[in-house]
Protein backbone atom coordinates (compact mmCIF):
# COMPACT_ATOMS: atom_id res chain seq x y z
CA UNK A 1 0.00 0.00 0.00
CA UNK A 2 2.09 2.73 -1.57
CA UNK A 3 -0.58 5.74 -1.52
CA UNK A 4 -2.61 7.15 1.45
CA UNK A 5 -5.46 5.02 2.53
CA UNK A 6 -8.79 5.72 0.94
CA UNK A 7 -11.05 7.31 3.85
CA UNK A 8 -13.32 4.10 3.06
CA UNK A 9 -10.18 1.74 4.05
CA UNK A 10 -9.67 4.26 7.43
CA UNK A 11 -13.32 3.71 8.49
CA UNK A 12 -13.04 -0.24 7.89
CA UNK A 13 -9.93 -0.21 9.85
CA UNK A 14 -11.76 1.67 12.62
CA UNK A 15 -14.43 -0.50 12.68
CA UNK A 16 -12.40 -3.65 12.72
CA UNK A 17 -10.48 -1.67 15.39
CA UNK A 18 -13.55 -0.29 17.80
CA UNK A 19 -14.02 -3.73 19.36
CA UNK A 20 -13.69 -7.72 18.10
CA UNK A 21 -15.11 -8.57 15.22
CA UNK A 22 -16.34 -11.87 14.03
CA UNK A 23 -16.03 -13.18 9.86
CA UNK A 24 -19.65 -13.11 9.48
CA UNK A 25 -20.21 -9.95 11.09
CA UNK A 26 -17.47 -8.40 8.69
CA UNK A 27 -18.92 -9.91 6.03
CA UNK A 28 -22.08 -8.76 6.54
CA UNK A 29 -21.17 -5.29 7.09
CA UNK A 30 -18.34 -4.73 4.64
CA UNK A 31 -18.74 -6.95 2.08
CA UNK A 32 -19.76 -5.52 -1.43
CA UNK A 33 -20.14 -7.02 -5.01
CA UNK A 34 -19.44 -3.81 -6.28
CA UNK A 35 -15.59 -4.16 -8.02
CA UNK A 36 -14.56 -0.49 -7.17
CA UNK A 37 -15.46 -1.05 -3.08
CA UNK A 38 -13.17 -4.04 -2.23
CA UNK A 39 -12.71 -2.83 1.12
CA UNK A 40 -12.16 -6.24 2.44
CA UNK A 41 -10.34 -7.76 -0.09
CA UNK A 42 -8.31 -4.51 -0.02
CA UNK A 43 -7.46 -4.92 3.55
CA UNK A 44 -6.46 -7.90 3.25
CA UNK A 45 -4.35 -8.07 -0.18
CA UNK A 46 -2.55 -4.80 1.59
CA UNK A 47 -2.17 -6.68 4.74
CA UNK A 48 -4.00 -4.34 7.05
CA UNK A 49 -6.12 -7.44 8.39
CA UNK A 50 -6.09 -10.84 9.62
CA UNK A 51 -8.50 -13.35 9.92
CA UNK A 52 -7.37 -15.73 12.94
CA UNK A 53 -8.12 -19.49 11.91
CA UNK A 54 -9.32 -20.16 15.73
CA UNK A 55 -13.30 -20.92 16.47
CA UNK A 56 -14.61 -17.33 16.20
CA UNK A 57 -13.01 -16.85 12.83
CA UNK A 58 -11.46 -13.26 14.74
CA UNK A 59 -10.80 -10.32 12.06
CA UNK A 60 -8.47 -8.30 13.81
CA UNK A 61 -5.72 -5.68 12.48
CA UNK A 62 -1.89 -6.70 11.83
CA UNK A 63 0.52 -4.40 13.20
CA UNK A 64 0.29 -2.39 9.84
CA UNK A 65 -3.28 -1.92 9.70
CA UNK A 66 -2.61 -0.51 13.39
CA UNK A 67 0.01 2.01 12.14
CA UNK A 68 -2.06 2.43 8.62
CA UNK A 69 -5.20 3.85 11.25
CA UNK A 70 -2.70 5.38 13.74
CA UNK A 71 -1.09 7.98 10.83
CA UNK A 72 -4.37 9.07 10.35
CA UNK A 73 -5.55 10.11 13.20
CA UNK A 74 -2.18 12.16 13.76
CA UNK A 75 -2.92 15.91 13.06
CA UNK A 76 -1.69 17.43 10.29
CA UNK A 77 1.44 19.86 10.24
């Protein structure tokens, strides 16, 4: 992930972020069929997320996603 994150990718990591998240629940919130709002797939391709393989399927951020939502919320110079 080269350029800024898209304020669309800042409010999925803040979601993901806000409290624990299950699969379905991200799926049901985030996922689109619409090719130009991969959020998810975005996320994930970037490596911003992970999903954790234990019994309630956790999406939770990797330590980029955390610094990826942390830069953003730093004020501006």
């Amino acid at each position: 992930m080269s350029e800024p994150a898209s304020l669309v990718m800042l409010q999925f990591l803040a979601w993901v972020a806000d409290r624990p998240r299950t699969y379905p629940e991200t799926m049901e919130a985030w996922h689109s069929t619409c090719p130009r709002l991969s959020v998810w797939e975005d996320a994930i391709i970037d490596g911003l997320v992970r999903l954790d393989n234990g019994g309630t399927r956790a999406v939770r951020l990797t330590p980029r996603g955390s610094a990826v939502l942390e830069q953003s919320q730093e004020p501006a110079i």
